[in-house]
Protein backbone atom coordinates (compact mmCIF):
# COMPACT_ATOMS: atom_id res chain seq x y z
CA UNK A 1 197.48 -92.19 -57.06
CA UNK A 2 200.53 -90.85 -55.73
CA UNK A 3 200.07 -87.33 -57.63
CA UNK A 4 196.68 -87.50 -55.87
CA UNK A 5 197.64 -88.29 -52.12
CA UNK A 6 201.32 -86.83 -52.75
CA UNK A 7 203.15 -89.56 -51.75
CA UNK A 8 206.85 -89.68 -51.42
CA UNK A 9 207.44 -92.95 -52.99
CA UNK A 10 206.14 -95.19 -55.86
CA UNK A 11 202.99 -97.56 -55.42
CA UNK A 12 203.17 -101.12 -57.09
CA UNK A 13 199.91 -101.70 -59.40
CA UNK A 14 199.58 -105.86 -60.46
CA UNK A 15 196.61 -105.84 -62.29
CA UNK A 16 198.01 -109.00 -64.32
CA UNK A 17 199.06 -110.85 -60.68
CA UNK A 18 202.76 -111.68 -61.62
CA UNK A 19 204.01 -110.36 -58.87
CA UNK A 20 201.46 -111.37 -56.05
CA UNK A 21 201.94 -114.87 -57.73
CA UNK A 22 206.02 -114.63 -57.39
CA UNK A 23 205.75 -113.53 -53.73
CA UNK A 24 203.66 -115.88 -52.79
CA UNK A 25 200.91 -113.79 -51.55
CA UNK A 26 197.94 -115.15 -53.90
CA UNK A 27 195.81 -117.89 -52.45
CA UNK A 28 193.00 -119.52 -54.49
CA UNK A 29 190.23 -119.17 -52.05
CA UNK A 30 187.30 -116.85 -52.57
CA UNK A 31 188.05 -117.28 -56.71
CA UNK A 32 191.57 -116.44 -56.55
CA UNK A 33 192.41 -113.33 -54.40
CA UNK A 34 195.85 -111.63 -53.31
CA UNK A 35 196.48 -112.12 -48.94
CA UNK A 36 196.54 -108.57 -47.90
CA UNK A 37 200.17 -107.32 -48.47
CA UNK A 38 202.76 -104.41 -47.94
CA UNK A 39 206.06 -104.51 -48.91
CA UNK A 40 208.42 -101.58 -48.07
CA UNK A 41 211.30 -102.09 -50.94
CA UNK A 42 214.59 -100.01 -50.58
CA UNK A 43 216.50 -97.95 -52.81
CA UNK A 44 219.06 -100.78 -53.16
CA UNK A 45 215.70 -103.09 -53.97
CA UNK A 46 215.75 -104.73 -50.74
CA UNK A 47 212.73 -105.72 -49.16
CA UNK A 48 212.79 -103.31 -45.68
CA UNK A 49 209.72 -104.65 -44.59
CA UNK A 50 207.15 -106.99 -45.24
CA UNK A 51 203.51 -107.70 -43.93
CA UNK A 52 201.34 -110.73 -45.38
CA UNK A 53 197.89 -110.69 -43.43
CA UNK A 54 196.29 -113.78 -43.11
CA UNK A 55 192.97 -112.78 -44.64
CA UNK A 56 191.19 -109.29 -45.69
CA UNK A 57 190.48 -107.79 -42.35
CA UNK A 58 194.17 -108.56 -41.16
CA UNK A 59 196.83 -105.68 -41.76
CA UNK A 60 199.09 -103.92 -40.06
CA UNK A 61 198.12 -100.41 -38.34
CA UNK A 62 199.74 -97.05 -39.47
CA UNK A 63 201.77 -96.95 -36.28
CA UNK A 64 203.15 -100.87 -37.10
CA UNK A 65 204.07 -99.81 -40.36
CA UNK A 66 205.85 -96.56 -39.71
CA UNK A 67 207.29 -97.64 -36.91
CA UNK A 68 209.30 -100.71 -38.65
CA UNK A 69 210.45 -98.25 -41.47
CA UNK A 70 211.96 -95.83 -38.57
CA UNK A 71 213.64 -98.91 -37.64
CA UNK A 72 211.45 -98.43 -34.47
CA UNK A 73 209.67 -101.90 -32.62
């Protein structure tokens, strides 16, 4: 995927859930699902920014997300 859209940085794939388990980002409604989730980790492995949305339809827009990794409001 990041060949594909030529991205600039890595792209975290959980297909076994360890991670969306450890984060605390996995509820059990709706048969088990992840809470919509981005996590902007540093080069030092620092977590930069984080977004948990409170269900599927709530996430950040572009500008939100940008805009805290600029170190912008």
């Amino acid at each position: 995927m990041v060949d594909k859209l030529l991205l600039p940085f890595s792209l975290l794939s959980d297909p076994e859930g360890r991670v969306i388990k450890e984060w605390e980002v996995w509820t059990e409604t709706d048969g088990g699902i992840a809470k919509p989730s981005i996590f902007a980790i540093g080069k030092d492995d620092s977590i930069r920014w984080a977004y948990i949305g409170r269900d599927f339809a709530d996430r950040p827009t572009d500008e939100e997300l940008f805009n805290s990794l600029r170190g912008g409001d």
